[in-house]
Protein backbone atom coordinates (compact mmCIF):
# COMPACT_ATOMS: atom_id res chain seq x y z
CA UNK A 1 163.72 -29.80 113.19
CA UNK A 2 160.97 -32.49 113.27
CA UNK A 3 156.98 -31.96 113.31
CA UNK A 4 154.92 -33.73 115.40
CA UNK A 5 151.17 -34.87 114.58
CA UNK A 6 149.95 -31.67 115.61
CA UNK A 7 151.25 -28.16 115.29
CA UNK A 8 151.03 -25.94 117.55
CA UNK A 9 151.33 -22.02 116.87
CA UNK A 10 151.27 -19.05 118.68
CA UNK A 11 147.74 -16.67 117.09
CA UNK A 12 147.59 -13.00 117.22
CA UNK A 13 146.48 -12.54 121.10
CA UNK A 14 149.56 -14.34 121.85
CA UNK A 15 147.90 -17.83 123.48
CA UNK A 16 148.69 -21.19 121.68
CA UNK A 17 146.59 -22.85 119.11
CA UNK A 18 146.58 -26.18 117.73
CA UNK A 19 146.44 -25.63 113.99
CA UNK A 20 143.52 -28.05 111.78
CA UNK A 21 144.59 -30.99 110.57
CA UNK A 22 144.20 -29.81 106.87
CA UNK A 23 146.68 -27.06 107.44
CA UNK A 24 148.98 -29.16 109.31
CA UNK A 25 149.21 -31.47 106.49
CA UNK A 26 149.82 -28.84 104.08
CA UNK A 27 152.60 -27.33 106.81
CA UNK A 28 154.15 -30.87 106.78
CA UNK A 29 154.54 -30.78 103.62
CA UNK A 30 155.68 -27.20 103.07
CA UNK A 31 158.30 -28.04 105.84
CA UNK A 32 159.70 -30.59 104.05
CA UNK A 33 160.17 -28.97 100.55
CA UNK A 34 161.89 -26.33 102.75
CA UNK A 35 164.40 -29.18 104.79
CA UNK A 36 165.18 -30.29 100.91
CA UNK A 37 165.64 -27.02 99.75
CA UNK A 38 167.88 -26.29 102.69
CA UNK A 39 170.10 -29.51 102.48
CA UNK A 40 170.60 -28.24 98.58
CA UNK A 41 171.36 -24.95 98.78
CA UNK A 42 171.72 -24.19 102.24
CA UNK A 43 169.24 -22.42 105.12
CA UNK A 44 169.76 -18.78 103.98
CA UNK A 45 167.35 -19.89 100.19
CA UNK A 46 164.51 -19.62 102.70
CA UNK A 47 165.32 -17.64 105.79
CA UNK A 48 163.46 -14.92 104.57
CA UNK A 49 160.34 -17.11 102.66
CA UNK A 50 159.87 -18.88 106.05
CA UNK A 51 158.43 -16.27 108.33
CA UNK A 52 156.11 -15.17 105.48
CA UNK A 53 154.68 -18.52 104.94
CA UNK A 54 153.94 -19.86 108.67
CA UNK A 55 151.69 -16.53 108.78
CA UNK A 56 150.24 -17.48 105.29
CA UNK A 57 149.74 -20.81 107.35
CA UNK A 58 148.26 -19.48 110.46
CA UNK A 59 145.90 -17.24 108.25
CA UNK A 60 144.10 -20.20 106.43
CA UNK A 61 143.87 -22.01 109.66
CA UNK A 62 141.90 -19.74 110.90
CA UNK A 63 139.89 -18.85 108.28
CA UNK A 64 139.53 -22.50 107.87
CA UNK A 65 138.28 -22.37 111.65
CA UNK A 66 135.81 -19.59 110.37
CA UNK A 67 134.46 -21.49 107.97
CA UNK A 68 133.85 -24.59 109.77
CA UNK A 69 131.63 -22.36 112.92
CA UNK A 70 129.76 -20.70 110.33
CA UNK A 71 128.98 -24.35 108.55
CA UNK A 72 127.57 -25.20 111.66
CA UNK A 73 126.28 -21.85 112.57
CA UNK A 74 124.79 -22.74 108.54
CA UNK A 75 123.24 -26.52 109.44
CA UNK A 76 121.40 -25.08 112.64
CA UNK A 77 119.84 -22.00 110.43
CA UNK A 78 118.93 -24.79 108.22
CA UNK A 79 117.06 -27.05 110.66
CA UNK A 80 115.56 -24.29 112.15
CA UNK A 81 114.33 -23.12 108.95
CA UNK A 82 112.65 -26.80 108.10
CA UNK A 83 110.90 -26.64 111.92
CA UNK A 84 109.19 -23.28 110.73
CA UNK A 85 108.42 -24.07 107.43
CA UNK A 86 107.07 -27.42 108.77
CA UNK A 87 105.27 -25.04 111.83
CA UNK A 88 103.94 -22.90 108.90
CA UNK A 89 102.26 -25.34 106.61
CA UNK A 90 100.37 -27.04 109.86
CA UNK A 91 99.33 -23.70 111.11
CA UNK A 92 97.93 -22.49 107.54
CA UNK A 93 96.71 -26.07 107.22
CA UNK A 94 94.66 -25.77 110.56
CA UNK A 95 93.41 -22.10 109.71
CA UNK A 96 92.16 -23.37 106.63
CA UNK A 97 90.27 -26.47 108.19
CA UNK A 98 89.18 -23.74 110.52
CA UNK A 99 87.41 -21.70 108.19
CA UNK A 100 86.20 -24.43 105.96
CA UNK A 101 84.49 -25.94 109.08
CA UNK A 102 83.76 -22.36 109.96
CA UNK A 103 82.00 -21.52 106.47
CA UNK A 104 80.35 -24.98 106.56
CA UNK A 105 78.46 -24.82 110.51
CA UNK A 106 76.73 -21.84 109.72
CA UNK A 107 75.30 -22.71 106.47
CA UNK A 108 74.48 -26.14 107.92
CA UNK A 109 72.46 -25.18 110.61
CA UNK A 110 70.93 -23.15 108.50
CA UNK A 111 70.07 -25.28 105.73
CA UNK A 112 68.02 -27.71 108.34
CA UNK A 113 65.63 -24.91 109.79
């Protein structure tokens, strides 16, 4: 068995998904304690741990994938946020310019009758 750069697995609808690169190291790696483990003691020491941890694999990939859409989902919320709080301060900036100019017409007009 060899790996490539990228691993492909099949996810729970049954299409094919190219796993992150973080996992896939961490698969690489798991997949060749497992080829030195088998050349020790033979393929049956992990016939049974195999199956159990490709889906441990496939799991953090795509919580992993999770994470990384709601980091971005996270950065957008964020910009957003500055826009309004940057809308907000001119707008209460402006009102308040407004009434100051508003409080100070009346009482000048009246002051030079």
């Amino acid at each position: 068995m060899e790996l490539d750069d990228v691993v492909l697995y099949q996810d729970d609808s049954g299409s094919s998904a190219m796993m992150s690169e973080r996992v896939s190291g961490l698969a690489s790696s798991i997949y060749r304690e497992f080829e030195r483990l088998i050349q020790i003691y033979d393929e049956d020491v992990v016939k049974e741990l195999m199956p159990l941890v490709v889906a441990v694999l496939e799991n953090l990939d795509s919580v992993f994938a999770v994470n990384q859409e709601h980091e971005v989902e996270l950065e957008l919320l964020k910009e957003d946020n500055e826009q309004l709080v940057t809308q907000y301060e001119r707008e209460k900036a402006l009102r308040k310019h407004t009434e100051e100019v508003g409080l100070v017409s009346p009482h000048h007009c009246q002051t030079n009758l």
